[in-house]
PDB file of N, CA and C in Angstrom:
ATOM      1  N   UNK A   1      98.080  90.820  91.373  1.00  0.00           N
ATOM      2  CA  UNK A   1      96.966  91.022  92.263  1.00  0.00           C
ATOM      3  C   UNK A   1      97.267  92.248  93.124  1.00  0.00           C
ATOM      4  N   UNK A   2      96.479  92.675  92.815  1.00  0.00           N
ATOM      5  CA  UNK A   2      96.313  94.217  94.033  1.00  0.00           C
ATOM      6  C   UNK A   2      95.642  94.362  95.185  1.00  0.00           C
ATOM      7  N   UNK A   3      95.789  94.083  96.464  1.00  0.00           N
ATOM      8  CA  UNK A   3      94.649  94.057  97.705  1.00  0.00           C
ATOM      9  C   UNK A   3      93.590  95.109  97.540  1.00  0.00           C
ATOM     10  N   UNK A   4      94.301  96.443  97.428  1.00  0.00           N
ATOM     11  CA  UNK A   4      93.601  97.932  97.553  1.00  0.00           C
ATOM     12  C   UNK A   4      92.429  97.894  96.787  1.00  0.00           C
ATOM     13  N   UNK A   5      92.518  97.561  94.983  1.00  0.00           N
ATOM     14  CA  UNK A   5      91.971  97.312  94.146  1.00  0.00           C
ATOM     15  C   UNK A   5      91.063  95.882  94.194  1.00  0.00           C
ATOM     16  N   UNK A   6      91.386  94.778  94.846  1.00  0.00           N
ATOM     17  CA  UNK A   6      90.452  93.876  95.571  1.00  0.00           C
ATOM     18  C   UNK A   6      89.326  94.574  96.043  1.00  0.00           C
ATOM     19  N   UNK A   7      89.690  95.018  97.115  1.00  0.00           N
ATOM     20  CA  UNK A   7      88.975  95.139  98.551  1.00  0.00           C
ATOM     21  C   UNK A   7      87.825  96.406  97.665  1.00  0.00           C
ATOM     22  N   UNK A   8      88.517  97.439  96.995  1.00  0.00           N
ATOM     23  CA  UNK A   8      87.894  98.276  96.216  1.00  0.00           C
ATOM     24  C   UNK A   8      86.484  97.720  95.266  1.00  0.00           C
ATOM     25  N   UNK A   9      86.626  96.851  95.074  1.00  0.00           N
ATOM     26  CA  UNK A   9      85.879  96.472  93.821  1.00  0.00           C
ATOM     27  C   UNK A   9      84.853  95.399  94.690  1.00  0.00           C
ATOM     28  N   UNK A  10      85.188  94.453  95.430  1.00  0.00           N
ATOM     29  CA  UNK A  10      84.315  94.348  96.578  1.00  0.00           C
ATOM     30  C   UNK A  10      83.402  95.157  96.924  1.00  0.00           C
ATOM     31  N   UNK A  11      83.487  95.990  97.879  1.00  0.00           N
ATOM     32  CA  UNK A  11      83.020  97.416  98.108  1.00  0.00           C
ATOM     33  C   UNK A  11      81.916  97.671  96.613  1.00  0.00           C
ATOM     34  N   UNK A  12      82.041  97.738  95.786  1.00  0.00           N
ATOM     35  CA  UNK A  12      81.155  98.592  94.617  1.00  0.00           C
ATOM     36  C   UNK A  12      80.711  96.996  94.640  1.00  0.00           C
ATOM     37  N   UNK A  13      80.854  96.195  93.964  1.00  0.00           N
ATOM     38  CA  UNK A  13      80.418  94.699  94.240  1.00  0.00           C
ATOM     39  C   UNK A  13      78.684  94.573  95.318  1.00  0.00           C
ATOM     40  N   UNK A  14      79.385  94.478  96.282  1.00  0.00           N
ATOM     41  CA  UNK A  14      78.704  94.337  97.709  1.00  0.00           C
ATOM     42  C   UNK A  14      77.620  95.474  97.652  1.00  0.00           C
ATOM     43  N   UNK A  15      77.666  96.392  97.176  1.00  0.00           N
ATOM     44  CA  UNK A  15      77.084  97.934  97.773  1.00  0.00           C
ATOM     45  C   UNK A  15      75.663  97.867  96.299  1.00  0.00           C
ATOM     46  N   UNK A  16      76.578  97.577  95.056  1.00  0.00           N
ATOM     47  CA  UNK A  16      75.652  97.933  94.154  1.00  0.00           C
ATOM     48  C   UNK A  16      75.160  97.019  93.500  1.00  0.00           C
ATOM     49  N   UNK A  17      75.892  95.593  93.241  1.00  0.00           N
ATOM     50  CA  UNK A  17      75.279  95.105  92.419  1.00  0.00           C
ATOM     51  C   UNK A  17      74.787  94.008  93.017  1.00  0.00           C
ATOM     52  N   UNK A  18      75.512  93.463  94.076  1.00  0.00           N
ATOM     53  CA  UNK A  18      74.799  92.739  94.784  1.00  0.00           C
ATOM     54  C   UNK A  18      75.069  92.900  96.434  1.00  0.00           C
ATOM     55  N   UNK A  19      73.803  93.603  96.837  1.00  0.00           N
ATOM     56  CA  UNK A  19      73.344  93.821  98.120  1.00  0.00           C
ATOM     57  C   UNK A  19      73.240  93.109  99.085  1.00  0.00           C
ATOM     58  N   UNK A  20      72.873  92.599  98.589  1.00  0.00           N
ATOM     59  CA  UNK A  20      72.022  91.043  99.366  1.00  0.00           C
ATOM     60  C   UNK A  20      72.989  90.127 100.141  1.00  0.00           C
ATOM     61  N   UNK A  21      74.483  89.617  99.523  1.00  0.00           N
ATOM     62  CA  UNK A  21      75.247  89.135  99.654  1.00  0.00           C
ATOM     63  C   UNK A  21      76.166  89.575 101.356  1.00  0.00           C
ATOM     64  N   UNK A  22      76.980  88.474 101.218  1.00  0.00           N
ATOM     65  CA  UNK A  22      77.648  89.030 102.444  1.00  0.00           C
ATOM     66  C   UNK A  22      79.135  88.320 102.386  1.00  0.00           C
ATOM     67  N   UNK A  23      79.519  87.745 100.683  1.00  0.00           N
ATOM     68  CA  UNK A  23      80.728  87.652 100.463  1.00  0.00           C
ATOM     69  C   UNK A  23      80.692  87.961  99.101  1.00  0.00           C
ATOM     70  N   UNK A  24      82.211  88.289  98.412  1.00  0.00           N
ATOM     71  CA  UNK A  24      82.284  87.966  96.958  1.00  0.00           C
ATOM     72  C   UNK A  24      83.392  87.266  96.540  1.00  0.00           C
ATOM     73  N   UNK A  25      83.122  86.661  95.554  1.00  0.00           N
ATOM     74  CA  UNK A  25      84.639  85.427  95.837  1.00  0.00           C
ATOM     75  C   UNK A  25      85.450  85.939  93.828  1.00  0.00           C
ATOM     76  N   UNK A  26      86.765  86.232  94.196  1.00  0.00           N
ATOM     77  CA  UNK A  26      87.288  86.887  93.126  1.00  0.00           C
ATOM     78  C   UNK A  26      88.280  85.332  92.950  1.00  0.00           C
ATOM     79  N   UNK A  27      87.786  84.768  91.315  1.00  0.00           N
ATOM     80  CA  UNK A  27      89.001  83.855  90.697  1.00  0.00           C
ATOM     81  C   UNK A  27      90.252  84.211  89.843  1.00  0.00           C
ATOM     82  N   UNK A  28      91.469  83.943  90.823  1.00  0.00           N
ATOM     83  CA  UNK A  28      92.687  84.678  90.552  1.00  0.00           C
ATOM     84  C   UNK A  28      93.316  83.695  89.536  1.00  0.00           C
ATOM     85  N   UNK A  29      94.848  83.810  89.326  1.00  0.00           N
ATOM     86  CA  UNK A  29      95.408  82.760  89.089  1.00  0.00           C
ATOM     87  C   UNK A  29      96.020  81.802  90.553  1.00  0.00           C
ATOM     88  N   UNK A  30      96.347  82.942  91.378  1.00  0.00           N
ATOM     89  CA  UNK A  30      96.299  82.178  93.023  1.00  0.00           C
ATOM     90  C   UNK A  30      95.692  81.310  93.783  1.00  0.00           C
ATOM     91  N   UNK A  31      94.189  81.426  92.907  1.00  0.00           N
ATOM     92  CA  UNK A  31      93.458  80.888  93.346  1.00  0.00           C
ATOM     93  C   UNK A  31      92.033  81.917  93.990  1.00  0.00           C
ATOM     94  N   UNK A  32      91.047  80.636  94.436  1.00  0.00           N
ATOM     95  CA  UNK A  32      90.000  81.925  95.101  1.00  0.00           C
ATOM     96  C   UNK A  32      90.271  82.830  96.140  1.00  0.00           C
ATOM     97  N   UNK A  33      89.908  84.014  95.623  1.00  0.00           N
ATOM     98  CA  UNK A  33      90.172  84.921  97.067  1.00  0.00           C
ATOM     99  C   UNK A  33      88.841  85.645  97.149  1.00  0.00           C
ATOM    100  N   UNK A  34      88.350  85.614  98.544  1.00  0.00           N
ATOM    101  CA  UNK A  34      87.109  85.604  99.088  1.00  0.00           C
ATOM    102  C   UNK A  34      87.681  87.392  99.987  1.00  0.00           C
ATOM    103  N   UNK A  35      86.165  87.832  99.566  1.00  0.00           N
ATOM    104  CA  UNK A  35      86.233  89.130  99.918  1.00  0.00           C
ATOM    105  C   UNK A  35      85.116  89.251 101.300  1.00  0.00           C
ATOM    106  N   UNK A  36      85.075  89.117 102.425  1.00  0.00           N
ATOM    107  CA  UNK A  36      83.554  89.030 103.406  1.00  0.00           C
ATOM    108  C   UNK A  36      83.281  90.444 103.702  1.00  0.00           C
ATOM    109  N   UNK A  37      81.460  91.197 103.721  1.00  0.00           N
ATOM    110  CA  UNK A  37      81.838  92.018 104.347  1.00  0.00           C
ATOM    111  C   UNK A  37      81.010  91.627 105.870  1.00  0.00           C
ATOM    112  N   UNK A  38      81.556  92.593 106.409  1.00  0.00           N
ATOM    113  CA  UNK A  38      81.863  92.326 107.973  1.00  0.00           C
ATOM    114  C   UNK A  38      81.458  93.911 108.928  1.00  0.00           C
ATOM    115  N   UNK A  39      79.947  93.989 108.663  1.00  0.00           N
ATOM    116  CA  UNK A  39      78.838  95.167 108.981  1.00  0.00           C
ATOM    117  C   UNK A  39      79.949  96.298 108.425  1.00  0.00           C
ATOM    118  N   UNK A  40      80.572  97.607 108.642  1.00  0.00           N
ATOM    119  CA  UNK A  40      81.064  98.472 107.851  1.00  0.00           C
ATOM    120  C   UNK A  40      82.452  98.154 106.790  1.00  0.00           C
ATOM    121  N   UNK A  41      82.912  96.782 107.177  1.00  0.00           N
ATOM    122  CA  UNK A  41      84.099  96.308 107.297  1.00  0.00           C
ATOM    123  C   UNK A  41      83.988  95.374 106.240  1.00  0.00           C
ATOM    124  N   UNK A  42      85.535  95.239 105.084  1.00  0.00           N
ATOM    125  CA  UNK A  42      85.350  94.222 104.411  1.00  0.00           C
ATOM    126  C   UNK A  42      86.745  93.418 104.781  1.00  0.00           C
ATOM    127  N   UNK A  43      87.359  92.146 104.509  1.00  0.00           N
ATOM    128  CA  UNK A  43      87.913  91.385 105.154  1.00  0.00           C
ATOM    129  C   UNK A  43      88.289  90.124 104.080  1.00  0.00           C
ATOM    130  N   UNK A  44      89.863  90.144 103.412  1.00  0.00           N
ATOM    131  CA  UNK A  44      90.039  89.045 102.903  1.00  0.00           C
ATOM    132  C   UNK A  44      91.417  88.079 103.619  1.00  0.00           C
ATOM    133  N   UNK A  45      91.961  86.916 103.036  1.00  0.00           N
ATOM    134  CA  UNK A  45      92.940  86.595 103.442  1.00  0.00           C
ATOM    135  C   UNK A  45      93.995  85.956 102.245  1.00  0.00           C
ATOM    136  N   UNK A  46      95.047  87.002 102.109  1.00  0.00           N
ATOM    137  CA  UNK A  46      95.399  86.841 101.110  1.00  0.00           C
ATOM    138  C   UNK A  46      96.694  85.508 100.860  1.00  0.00           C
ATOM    139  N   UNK A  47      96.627  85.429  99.449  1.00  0.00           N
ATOM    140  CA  UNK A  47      97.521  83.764  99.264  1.00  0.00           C
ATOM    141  C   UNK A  47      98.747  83.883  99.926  1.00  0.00           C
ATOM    142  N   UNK A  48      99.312  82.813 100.801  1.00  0.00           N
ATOM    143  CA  UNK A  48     100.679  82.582 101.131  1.00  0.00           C
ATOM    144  C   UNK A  48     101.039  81.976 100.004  1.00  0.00           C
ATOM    145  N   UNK A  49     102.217  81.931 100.291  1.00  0.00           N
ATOM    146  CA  UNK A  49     103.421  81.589  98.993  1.00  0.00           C
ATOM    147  C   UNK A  49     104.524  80.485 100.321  1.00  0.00           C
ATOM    148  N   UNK A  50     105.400  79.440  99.658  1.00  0.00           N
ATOM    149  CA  UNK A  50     106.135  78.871  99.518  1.00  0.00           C
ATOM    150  C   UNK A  50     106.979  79.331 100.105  1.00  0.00           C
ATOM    151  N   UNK A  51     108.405  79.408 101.070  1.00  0.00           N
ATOM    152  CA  UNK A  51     109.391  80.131 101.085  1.00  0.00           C
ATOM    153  C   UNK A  51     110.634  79.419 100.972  1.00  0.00           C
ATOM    154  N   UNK A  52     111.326  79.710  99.843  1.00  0.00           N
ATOM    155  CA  UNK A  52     112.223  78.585  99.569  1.00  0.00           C
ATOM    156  C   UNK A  52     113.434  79.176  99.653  1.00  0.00           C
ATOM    157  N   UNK A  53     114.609  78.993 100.607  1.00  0.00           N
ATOM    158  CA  UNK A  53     115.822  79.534 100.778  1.00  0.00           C
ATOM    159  C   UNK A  53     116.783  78.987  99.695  1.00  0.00           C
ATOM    160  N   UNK A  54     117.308  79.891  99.380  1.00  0.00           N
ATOM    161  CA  UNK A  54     118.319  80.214  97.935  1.00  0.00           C
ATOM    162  C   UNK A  54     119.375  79.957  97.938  1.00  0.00           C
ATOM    163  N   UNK A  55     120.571  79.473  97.344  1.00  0.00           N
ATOM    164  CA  UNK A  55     122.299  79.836  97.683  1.00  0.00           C
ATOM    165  C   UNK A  55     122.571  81.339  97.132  1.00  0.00           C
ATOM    166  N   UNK A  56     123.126  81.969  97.934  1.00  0.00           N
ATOM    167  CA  UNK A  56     123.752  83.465  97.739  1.00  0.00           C
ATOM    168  C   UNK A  56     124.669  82.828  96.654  1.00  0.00           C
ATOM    169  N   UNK A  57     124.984  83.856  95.823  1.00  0.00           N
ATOM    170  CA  UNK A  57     125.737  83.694  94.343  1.00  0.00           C
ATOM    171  C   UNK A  57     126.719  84.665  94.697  1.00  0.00           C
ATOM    172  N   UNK A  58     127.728  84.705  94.122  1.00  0.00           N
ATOM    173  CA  UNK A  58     128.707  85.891  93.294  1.00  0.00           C
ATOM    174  C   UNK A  58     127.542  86.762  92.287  1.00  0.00           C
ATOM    175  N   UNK A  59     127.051  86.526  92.434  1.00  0.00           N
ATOM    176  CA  UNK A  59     126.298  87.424  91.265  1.00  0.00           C
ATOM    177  C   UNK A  59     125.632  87.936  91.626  1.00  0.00           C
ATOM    178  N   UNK A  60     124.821  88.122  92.750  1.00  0.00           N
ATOM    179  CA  UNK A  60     124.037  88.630  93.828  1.00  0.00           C
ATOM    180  C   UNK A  60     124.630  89.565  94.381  1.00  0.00           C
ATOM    181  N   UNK A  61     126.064  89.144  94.664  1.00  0.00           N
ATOM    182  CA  UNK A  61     127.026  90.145  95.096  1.00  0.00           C
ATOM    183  C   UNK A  61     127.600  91.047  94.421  1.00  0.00           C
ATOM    184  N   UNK A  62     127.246  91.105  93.254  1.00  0.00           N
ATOM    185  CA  UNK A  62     128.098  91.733  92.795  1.00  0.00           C
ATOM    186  C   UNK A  62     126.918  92.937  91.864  1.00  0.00           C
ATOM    187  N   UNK A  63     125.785  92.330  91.806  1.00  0.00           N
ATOM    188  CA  UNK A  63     124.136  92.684  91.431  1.00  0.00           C
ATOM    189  C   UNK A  63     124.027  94.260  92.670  1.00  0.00           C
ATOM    190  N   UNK A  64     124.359  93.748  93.807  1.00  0.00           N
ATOM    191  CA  UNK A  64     123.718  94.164  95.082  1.00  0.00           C
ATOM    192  C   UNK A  64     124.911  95.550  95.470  1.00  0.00           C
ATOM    193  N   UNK A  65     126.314  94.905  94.898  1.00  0.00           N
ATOM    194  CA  UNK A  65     127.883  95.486  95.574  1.00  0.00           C
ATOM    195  C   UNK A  65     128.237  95.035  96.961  1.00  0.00           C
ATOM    196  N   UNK A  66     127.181  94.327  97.974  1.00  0.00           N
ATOM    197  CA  UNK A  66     127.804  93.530  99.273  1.00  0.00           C
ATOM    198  C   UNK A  66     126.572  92.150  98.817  1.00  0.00           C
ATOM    199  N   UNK A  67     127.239  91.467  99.717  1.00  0.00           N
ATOM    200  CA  UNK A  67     127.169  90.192 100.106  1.00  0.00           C
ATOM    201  C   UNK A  67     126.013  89.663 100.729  1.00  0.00           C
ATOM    202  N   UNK A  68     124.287  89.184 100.079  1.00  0.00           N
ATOM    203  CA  UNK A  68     123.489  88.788 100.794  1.00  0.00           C
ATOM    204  C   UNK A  68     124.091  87.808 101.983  1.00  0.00           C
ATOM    205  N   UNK A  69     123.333  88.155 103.120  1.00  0.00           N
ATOM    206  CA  UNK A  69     123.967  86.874 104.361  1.00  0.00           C
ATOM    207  C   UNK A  69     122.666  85.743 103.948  1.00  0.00           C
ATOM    208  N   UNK A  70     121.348  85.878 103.250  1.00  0.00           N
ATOM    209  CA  UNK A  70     120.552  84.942 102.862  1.00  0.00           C
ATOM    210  C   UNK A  70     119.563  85.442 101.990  1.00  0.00           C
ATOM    211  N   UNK A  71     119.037  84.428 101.280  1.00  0.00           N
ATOM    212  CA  UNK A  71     118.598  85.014 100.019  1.00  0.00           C
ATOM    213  C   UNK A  71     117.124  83.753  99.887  1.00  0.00           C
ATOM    214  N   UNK A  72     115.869  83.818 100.138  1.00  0.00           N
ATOM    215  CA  UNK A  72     114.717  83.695  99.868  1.00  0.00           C
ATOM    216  C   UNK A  72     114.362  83.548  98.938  1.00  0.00           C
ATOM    217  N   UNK A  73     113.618  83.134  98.037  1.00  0.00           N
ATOM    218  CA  UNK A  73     112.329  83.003  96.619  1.00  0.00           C
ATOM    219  C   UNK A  73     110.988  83.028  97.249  1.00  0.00           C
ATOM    220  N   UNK A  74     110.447  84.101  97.338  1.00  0.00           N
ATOM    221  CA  UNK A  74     108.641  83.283  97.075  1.00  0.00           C
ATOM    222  C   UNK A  74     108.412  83.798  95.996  1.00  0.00           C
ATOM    223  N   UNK A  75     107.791  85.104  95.712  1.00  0.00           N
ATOM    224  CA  UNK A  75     107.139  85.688  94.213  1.00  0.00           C
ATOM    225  C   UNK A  75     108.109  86.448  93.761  1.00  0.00           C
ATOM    226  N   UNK A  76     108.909  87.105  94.269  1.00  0.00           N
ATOM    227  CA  UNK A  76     110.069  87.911  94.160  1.00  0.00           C
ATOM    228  C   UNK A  76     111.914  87.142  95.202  1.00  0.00           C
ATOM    229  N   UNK A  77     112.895  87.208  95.032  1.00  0.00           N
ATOM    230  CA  UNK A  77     113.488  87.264  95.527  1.00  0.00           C
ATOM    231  C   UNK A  77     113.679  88.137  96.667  1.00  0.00           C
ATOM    232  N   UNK A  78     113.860  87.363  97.885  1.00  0.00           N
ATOM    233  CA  UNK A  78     113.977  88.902  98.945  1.00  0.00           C
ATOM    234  C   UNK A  78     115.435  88.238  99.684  1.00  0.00           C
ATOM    235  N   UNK A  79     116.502  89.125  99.784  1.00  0.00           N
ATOM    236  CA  UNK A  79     117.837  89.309 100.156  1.00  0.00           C
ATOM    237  C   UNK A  79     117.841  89.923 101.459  1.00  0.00           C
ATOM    238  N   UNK A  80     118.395  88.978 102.386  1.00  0.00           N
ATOM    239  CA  UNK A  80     119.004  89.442 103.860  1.00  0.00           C
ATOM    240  C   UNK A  80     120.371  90.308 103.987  1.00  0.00           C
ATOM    241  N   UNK A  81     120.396  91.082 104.413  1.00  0.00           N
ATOM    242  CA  UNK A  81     121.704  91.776 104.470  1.00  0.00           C
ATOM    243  C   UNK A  81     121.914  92.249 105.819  1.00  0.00           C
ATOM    244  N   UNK A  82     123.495  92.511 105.851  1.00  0.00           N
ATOM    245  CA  UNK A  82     123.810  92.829 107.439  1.00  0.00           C
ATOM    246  C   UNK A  82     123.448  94.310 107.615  1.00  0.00           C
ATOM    247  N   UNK A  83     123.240  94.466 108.525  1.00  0.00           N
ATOM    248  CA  UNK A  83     123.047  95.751 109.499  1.00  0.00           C
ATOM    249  C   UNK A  83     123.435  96.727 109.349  1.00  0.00           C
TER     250      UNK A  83
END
């Protein structure tokens, strides 16, 4: 999913094919994501995710060359590191 490309296609959505409207609702695999527009302004809210804390590995460490201090899952892995 792309916001830019969302919000984009909204926009041509809203403007040309249907005028009239004052939302468009895009079915993801995330689920629905609702595009509003909002007088010049368009306006979505995009899916949260889960955040599930990880055990740091040797392998992470050694992936990385230092030592995550914590290590996350939502859609991607995201690695804490020191300073």
């Amino acid at each position: 999913m792309c916001g830019h490309a969302t919000l984009a296609s909204s926009f041509v959505i809203l403007n040309y094919y249907e005028p009239d409207s004052r939302a468009v609702t895009f079915h993801t695999l995330s689920g629905d994501l609702v595009v509003e527009r909002k007088g010049n302004l368009y306006e979505t809210n995009f899916p949260t995710y889960e955040l599930k804390e990880m055990p740091v590995t040797d392998a992470m460490e050694v992936a990385f060359g230092i030592r995550p201090l914590k290590a996350v899952l939502e859609i991607d892995l995201v690695c804490v590191f020191e300073n």
